[in-house]
C-alpha atoms as a PDB file:
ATOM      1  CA  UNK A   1       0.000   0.000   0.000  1.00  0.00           C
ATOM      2  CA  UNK A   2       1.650   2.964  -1.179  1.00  0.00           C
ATOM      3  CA  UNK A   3       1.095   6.220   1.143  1.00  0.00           C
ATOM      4  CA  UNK A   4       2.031   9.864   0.552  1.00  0.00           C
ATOM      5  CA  UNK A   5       5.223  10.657  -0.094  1.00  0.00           C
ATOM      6  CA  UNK A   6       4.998  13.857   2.582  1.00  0.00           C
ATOM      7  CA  UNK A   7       3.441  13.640   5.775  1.00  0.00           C
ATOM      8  CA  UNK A   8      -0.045  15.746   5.372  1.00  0.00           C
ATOM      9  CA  UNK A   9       1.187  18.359   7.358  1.00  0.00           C
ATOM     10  CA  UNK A  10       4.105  19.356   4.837  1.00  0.00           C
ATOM     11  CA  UNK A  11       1.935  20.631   1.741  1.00  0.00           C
ATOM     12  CA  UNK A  12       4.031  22.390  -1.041  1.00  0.00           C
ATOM     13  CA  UNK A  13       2.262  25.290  -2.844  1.00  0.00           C
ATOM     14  CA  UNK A  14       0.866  24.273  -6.651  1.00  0.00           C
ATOM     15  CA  UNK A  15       2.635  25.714  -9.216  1.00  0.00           C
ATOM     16  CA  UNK A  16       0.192  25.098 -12.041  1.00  0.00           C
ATOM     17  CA  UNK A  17      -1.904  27.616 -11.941  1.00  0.00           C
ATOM     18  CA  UNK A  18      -1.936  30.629 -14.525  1.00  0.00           C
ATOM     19  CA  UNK A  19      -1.377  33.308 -13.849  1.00  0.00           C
ATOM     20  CA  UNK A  20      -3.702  36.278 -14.812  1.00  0.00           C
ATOM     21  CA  UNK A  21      -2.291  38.982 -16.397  1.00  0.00           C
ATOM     22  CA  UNK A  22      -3.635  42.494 -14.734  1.00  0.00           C
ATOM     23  CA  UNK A  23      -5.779  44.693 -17.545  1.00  0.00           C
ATOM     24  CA  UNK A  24      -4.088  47.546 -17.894  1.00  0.00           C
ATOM     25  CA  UNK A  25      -6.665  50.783 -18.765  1.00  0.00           C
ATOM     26  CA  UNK A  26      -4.985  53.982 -17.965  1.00  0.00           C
ATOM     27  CA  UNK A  27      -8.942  55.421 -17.251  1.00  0.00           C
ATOM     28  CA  UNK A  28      -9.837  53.617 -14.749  1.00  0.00           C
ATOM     29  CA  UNK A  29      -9.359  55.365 -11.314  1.00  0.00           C
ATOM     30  CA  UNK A  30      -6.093  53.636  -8.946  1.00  0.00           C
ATOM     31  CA  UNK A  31      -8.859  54.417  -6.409  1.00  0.00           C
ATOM     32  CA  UNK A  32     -11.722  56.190  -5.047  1.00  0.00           C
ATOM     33  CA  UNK A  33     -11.956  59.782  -5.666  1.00  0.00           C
ATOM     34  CA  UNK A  34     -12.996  61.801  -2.449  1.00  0.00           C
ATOM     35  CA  UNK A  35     -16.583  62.532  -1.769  1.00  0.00           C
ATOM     36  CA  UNK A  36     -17.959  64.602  -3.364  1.00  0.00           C
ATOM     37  CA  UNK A  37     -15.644  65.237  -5.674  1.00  0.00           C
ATOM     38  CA  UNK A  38     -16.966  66.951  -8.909  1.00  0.00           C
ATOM     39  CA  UNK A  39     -16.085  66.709 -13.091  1.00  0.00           C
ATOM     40  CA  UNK A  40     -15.060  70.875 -13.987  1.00  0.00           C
ATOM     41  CA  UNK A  41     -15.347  69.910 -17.801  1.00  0.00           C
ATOM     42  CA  UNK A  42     -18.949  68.108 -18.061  1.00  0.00           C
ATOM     43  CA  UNK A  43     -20.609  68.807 -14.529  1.00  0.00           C
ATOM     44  CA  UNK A  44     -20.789  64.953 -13.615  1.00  0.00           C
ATOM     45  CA  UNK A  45     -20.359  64.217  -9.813  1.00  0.00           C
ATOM     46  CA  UNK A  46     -19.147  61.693  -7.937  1.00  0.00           C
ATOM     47  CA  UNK A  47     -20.985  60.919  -4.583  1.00  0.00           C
ATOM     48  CA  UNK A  48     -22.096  57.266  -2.775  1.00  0.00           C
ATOM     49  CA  UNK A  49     -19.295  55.339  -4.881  1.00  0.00           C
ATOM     50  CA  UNK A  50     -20.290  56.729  -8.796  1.00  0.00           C
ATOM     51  CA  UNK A  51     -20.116  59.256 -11.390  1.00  0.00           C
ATOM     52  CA  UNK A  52     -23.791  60.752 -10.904  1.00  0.00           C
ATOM     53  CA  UNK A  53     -25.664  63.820 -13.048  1.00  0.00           C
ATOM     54  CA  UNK A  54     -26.717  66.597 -10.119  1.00  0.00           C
ATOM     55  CA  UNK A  55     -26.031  70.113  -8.989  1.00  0.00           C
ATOM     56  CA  UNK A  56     -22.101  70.372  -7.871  1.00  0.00           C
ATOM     57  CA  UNK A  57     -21.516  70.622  -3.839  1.00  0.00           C
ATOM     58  CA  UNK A  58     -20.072  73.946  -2.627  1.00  0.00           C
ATOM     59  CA  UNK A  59     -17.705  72.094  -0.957  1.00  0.00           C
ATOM     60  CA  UNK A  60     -16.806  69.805  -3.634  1.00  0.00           C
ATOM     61  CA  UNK A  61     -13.309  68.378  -4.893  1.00  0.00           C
ATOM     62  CA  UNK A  62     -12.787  68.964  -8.904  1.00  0.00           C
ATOM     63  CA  UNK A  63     -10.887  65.891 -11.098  1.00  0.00           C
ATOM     64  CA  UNK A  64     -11.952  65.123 -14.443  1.00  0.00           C
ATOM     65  CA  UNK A  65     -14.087  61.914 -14.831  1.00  0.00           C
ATOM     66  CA  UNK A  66     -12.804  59.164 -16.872  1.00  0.00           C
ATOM     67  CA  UNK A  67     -15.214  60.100 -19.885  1.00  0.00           C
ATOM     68  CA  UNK A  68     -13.600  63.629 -19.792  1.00  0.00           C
ATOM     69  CA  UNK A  69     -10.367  62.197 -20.067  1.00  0.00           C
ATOM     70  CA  UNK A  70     -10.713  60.000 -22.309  1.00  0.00           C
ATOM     71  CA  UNK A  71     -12.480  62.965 -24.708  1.00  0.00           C
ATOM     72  CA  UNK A  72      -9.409  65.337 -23.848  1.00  0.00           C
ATOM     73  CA  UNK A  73      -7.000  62.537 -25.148  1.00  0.00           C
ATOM     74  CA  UNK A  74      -8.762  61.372 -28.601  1.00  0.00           C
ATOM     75  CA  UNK A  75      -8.921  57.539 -27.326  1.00  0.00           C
ATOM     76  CA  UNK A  76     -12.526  55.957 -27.481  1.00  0.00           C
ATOM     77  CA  UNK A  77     -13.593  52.645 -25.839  1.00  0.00           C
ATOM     78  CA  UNK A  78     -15.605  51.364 -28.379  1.00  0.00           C
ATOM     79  CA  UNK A  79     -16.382  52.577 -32.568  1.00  0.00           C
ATOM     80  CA  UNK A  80     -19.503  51.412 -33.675  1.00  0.00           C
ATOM     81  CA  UNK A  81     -19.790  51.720 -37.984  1.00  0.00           C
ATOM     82  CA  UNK A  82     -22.697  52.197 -39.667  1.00  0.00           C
ATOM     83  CA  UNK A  83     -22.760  51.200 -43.314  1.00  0.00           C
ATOM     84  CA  UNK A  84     -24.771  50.037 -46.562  1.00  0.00           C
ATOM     85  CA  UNK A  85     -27.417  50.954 -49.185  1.00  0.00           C
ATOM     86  CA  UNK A  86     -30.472  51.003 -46.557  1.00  0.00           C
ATOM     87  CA  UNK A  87     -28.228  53.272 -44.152  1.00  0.00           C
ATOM     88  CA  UNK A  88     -27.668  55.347 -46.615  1.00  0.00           C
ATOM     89  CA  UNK A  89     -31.467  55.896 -47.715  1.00  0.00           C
ATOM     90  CA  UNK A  90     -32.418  56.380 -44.209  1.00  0.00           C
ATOM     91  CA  UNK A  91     -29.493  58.413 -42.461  1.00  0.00           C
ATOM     92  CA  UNK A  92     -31.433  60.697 -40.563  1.00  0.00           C
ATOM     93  CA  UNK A  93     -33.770  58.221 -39.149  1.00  0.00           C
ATOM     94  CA  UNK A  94     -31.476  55.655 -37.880  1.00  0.00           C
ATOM     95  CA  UNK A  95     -29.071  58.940 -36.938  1.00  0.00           C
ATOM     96  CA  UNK A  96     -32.059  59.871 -34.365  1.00  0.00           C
ATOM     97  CA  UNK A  97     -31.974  56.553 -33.042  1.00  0.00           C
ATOM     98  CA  UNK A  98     -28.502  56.783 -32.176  1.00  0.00           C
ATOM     99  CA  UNK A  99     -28.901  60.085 -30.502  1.00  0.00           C
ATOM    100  CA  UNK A 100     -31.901  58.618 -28.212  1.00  0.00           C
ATOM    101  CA  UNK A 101     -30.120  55.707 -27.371  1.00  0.00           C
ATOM    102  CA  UNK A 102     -27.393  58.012 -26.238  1.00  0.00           C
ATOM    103  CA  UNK A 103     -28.992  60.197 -24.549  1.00  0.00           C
ATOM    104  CA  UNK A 104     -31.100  57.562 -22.830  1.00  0.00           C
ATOM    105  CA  UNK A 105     -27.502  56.165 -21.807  1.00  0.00           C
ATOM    106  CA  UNK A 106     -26.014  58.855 -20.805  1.00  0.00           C
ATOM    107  CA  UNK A 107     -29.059  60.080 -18.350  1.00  0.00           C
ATOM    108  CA  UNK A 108     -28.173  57.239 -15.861  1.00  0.00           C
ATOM    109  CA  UNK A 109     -24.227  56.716 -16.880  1.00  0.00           C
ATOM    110  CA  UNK A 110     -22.796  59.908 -17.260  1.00  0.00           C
ATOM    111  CA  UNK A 111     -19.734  57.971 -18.294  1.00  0.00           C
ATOM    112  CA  UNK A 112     -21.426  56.768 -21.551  1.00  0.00           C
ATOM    113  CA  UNK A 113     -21.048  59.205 -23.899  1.00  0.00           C
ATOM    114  CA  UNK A 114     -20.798  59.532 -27.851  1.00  0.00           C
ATOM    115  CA  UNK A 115     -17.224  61.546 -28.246  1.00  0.00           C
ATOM    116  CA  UNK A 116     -17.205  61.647 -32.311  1.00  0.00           C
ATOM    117  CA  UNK A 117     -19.360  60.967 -35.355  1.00  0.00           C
ATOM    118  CA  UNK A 118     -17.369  61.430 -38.793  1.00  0.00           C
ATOM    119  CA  UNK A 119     -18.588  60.524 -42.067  1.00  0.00           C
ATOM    120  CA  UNK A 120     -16.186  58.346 -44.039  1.00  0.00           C
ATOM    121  CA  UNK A 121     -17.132  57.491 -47.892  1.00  0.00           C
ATOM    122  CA  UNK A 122     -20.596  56.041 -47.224  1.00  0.00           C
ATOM    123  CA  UNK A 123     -19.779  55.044 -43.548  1.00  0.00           C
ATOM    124  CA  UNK A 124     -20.325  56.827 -40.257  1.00  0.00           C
ATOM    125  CA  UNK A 125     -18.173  56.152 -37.419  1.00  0.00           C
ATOM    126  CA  UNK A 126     -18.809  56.645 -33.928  1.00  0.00           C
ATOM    127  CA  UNK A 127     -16.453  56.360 -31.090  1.00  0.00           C
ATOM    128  CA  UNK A 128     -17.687  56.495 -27.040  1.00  0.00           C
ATOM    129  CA  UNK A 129     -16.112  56.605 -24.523  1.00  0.00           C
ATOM    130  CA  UNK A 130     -16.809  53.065 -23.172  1.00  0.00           C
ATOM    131  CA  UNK A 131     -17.783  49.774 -24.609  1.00  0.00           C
ATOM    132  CA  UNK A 132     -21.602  49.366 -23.211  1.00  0.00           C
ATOM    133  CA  UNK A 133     -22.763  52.272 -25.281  1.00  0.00           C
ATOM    134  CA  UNK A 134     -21.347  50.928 -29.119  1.00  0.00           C
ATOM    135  CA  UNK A 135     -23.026  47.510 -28.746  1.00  0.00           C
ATOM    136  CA  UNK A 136     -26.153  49.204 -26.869  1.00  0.00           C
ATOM    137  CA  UNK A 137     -26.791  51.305 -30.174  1.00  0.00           C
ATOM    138  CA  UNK A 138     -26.003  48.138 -32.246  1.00  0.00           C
ATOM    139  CA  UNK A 139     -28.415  46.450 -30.652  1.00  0.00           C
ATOM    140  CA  UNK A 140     -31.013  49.168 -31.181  1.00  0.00           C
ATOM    141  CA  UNK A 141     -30.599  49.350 -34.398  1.00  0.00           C
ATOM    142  CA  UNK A 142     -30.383  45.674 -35.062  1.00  0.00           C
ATOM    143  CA  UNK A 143     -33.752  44.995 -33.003  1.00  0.00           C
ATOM    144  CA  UNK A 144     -35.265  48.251 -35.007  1.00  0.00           C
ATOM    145  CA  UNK A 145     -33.896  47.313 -38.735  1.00  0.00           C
ATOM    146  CA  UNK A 146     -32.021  44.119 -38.486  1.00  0.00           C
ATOM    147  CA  UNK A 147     -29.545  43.880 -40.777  1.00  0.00           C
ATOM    148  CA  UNK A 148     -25.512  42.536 -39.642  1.00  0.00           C
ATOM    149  CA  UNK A 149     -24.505  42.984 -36.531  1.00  0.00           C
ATOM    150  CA  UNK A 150     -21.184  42.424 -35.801  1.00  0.00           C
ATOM    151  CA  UNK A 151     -19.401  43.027 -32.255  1.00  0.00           C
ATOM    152  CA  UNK A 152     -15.248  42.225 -31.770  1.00  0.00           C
ATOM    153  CA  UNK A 153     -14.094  42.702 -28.310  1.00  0.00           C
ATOM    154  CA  UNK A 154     -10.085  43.285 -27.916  1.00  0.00           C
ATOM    155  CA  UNK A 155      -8.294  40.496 -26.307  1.00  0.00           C
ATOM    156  CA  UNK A 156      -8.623  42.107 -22.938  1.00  0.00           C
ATOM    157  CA  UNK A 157     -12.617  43.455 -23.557  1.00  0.00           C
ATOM    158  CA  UNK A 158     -11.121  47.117 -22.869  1.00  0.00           C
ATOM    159  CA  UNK A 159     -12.235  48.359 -26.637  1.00  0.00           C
ATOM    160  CA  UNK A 160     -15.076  46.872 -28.776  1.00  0.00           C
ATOM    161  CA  UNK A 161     -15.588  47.601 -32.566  1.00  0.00           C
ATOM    162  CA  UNK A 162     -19.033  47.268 -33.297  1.00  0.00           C
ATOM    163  CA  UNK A 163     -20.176  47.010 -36.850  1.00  0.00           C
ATOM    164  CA  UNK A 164     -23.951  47.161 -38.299  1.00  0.00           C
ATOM    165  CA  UNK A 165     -24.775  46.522 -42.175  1.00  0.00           C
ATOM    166  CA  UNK A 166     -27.760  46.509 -43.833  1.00  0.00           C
END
């Protein structure tokens, strides 16, 4: 009968786990920002733990929310493309979708916000500042006109591309 080689008490540590790398994105905070502390560029404020809409505190911190930041530097989250002969027929429709959706978004995430819309050939390309509001819109406008919807995440989900055809 062949026992343990160690006596139970002696356990070595396993070495065959992997190891997770830590996802590295430079906009989110290294830690909670003091209460209340308030956005000088958009008005957001942060109070009970989030970025909120309200009036600013007199006594209020100022630091510019990660949606701010992210504006300032030119570096979306998330593009979303729009594209294709029925897109182009109906532009301004499907264009006031997007704006609702946004601004639906943006009323309870102040951090979800549409940064640019350029035209490009007979494509329109969106960038936000974070990856819940591209594939919200593409799902609006998939649900509303179906179409292609296609959604690639980056390796480490910190930037989605989101692309809807029809």
């Amino acid at each position: 009968m062949a026992g343990p080689s160690k006596p139970p008490s002696v356990r070595t540590a396993r070495r065959d786990r992997t190891i997770q790398e830590a996802r590295h994105d430079i906009y989110k905070a290294r830690g909670k920002f003091r209460e209340p502390t308030a956005c000088p560029q958009c008005g957001a404020v942060f109070r009970k733990g989030r970025w909120t809409w309200g009036t600013k505190p007199s006594r209020a911190h100022e630091a510019l929310c990660p949606a701010c930041e992210r504006i300032n530097h030119h570096l979306p989250a998330g593009l979303l493309s729009l594209r294709g002969p029925f897109f182009n027929l109906h532009k301004e429709e499907i264009m006031g979708l997007v704006r609702n959706a946004e601004a639906k978004e943006k009323a309870e995430h102040p951090l979800s916000r549409i940064m640019t819309i350029e035209e490009e050939d007979d494509t329109v390309v969106i960038s936000a500042t974070d990856t819940h509001l591209p594939q919200g819109i593409g799902e609006a406008l998939h649900h509303a006109y179906h179409g292609e919807l296609n959604l690639r995440y980056s390796k480490d989900q910190q930037f989605i591309r989101v692309l809807w055809v029809r």
